[in-house]
N, C-alpha and C. Protein backbone atom coordinates (compact mmCIF):
# COMPACT_ATOMS: atom_id res chain seq x y z
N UNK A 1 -15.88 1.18 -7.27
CA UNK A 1 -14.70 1.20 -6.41
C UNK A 1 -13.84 -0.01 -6.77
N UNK A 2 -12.53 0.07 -6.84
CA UNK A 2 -11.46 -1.07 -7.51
C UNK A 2 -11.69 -1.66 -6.10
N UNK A 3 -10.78 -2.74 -5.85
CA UNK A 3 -11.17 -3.58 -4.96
C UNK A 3 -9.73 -3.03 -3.99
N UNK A 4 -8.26 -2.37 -4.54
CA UNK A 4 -7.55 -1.87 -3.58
C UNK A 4 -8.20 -0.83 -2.80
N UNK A 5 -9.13 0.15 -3.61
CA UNK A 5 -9.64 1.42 -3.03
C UNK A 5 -10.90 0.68 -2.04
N UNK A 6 -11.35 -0.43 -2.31
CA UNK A 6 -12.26 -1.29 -1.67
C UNK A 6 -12.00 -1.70 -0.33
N UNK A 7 -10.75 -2.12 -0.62
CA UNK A 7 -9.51 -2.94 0.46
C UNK A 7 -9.08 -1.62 1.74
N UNK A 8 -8.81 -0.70 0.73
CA UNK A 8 -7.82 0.47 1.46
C UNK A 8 -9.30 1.02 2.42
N UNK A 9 -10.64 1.40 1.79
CA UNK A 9 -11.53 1.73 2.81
C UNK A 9 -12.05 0.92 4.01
N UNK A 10 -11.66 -0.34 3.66
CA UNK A 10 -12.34 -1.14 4.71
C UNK A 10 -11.54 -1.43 5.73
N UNK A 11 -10.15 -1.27 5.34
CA UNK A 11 -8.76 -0.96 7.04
C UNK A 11 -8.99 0.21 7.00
N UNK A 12 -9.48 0.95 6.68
CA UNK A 12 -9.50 2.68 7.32
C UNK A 12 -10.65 2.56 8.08
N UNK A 13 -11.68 1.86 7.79
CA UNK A 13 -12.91 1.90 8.84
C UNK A 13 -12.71 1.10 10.13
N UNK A 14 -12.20 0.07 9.89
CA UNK A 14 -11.71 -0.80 10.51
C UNK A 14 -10.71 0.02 11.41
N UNK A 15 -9.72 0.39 11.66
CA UNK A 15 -8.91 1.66 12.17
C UNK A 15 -9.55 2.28 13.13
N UNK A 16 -10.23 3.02 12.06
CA UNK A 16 -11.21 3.86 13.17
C UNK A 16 -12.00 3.24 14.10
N UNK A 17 -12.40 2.39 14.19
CA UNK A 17 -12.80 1.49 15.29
C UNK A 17 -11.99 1.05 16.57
N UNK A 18 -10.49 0.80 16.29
CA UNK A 18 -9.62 0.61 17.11
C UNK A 18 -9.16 2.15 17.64
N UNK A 19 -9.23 3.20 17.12
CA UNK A 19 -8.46 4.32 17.36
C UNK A 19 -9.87 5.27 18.53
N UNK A 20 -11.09 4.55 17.93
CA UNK A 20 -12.32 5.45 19.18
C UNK A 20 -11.90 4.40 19.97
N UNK A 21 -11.76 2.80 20.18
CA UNK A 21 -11.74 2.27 21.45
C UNK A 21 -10.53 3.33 22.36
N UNK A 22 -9.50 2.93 21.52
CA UNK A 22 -7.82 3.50 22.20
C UNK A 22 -8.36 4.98 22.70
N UNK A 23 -9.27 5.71 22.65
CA UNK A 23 -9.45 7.76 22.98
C UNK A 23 -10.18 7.01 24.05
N UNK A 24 -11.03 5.93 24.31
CA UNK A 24 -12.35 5.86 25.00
C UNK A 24 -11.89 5.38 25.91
N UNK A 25 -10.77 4.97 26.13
CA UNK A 25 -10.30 3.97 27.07
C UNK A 25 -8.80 5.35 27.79
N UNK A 26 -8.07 6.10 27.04
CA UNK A 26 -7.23 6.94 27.48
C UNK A 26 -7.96 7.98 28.28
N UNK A 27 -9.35 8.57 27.82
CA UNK A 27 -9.74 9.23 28.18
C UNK A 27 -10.39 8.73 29.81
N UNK A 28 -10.53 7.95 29.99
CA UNK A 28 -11.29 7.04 31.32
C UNK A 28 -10.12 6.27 32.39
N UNK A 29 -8.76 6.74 31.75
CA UNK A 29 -7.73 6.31 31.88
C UNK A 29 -7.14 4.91 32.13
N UNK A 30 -8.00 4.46 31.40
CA UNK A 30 -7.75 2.49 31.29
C UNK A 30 -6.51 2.37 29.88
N UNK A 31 -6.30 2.77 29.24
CA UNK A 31 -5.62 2.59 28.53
C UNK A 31 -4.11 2.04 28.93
N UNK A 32 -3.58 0.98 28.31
CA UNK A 32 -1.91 0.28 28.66
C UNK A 32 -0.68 0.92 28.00
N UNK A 33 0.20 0.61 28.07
CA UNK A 33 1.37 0.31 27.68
C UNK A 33 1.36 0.31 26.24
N UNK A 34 0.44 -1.42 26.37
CA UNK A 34 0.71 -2.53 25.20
C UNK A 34 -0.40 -1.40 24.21
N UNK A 35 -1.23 -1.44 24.67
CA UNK A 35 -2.44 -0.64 23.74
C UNK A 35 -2.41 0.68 23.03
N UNK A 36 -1.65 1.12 23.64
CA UNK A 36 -0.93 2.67 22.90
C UNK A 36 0.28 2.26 22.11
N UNK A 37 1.37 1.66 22.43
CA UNK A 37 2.47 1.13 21.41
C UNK A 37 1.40 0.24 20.44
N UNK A 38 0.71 -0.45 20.14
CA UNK A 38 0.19 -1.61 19.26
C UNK A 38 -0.70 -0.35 18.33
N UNK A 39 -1.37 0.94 18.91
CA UNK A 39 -2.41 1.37 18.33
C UNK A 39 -1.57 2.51 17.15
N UNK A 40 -0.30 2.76 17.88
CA UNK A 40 0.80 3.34 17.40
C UNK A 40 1.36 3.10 15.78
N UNK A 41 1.36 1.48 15.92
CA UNK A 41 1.57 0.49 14.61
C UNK A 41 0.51 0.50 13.83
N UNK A 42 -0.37 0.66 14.25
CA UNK A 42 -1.61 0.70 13.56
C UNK A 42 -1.54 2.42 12.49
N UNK A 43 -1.46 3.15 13.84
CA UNK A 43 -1.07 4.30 12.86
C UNK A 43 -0.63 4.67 11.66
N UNK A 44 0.92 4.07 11.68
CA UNK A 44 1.82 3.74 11.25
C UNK A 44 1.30 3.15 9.89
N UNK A 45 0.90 1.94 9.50
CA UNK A 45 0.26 0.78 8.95
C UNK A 45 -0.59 1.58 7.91
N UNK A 46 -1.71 2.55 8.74
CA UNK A 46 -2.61 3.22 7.68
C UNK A 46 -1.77 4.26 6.77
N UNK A 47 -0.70 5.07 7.60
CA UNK A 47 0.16 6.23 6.90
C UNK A 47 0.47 5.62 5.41
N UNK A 48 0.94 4.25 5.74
CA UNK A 48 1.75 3.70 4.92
C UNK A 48 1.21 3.65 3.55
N UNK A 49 0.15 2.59 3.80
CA UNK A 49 -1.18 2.66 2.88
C UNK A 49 -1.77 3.40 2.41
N UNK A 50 -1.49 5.07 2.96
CA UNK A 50 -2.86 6.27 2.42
C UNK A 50 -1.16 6.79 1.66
N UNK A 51 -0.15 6.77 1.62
CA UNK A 51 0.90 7.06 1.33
C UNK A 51 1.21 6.80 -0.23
N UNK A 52 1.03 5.13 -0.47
CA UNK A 52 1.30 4.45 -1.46
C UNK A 52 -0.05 4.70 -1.93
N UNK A 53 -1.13 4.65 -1.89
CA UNK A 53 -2.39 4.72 -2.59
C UNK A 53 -2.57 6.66 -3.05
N UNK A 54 -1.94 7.20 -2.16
CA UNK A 54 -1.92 9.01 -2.87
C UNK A 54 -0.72 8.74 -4.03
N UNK A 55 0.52 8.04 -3.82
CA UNK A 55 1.35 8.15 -4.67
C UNK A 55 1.12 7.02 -5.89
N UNK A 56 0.11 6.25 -6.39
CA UNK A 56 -0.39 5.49 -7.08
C UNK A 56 -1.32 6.54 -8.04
N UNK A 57 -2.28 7.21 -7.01
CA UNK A 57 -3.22 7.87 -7.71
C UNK A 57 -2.49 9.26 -8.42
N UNK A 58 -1.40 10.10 -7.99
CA UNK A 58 -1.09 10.83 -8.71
C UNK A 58 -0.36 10.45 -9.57
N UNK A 59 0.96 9.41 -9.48
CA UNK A 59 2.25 9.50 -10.32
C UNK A 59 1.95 8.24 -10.99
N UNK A 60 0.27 7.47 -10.74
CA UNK A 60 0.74 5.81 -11.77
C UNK A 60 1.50 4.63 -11.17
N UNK A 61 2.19 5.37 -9.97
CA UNK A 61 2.83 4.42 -9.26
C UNK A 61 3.12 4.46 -7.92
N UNK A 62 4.22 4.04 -7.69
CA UNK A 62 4.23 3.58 -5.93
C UNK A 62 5.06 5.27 -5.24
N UNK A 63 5.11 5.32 -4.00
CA UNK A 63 5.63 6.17 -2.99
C UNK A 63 7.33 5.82 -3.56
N UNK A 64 8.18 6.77 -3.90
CA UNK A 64 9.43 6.51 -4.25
C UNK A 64 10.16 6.59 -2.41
N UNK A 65 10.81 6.00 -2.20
CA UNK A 65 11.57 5.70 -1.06
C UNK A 65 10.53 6.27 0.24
N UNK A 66 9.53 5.95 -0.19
CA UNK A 66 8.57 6.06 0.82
C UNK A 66 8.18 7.05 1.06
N UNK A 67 8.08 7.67 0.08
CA UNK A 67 7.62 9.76 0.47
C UNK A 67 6.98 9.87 -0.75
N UNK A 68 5.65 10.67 -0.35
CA UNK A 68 4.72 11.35 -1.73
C UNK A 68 5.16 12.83 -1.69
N UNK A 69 5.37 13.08 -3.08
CA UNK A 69 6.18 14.38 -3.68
C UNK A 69 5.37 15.43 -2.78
N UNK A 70 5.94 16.34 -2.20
CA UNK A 70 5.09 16.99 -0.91
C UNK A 70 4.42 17.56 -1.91
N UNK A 71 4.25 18.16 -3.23
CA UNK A 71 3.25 19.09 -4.00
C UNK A 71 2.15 18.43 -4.09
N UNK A 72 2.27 17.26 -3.73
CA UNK A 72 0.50 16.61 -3.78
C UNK A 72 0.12 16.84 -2.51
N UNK A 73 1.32 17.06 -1.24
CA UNK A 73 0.30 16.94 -0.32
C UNK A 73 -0.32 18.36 0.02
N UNK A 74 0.69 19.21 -0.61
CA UNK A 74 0.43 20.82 -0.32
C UNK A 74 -1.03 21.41 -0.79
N UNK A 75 -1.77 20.38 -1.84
CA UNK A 75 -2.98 20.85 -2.97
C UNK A 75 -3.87 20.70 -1.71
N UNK A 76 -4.26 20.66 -0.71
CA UNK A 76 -5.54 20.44 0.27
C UNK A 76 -5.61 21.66 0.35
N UNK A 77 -6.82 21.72 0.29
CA UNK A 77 -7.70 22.99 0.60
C UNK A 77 -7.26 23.43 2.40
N UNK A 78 -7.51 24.75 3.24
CA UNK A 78 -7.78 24.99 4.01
C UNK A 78 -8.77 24.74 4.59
N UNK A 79 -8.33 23.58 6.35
CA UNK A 79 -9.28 23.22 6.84
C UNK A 79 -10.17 21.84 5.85
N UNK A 80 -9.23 21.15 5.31
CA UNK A 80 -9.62 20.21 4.89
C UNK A 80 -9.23 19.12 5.86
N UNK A 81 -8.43 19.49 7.04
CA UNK A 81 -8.08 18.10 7.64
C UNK A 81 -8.92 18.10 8.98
């Protein structure tokens, strides 16, 4: 594993840690304001990253104005998400 694909798995796990607190806490209805806008950014943050790392791995390079050519995203199998 390169150390970005290293990097990129270990804020995705990391993520997911914040995103079961944020369900565990909405669901019990403790959840804030601040904690849904902040978990929001977080969202946001990973898109960004799984964005530029799909558009690295197909084209060699970066997300052009911030969008991966939708034909890469169209190749998922059914029920892959």
């Amino acid at each position: 594993m390169t150390s970005e694909r290293a990097k990129l798995a270990i804020t995705l796990r990391h993520e997911q840690w914040v995103l079961d607190q944020v369900a565990y806490d909405l669901a019990g209805g403790r959840a804030t304001a601040r904690q849904c806008s902040e978990t929001a950014v977080v969202l946001e943050r990973v898109a960004r990253l799984l964005r530029d790392h799909a558009a690295a791995a197909s084209f060699g390079g970066g997300a052009v104005d911030g969008v991966v050519d939708a034909g890469v995203l169209g190749e998922r199998s059914e029920g892959a998400w």
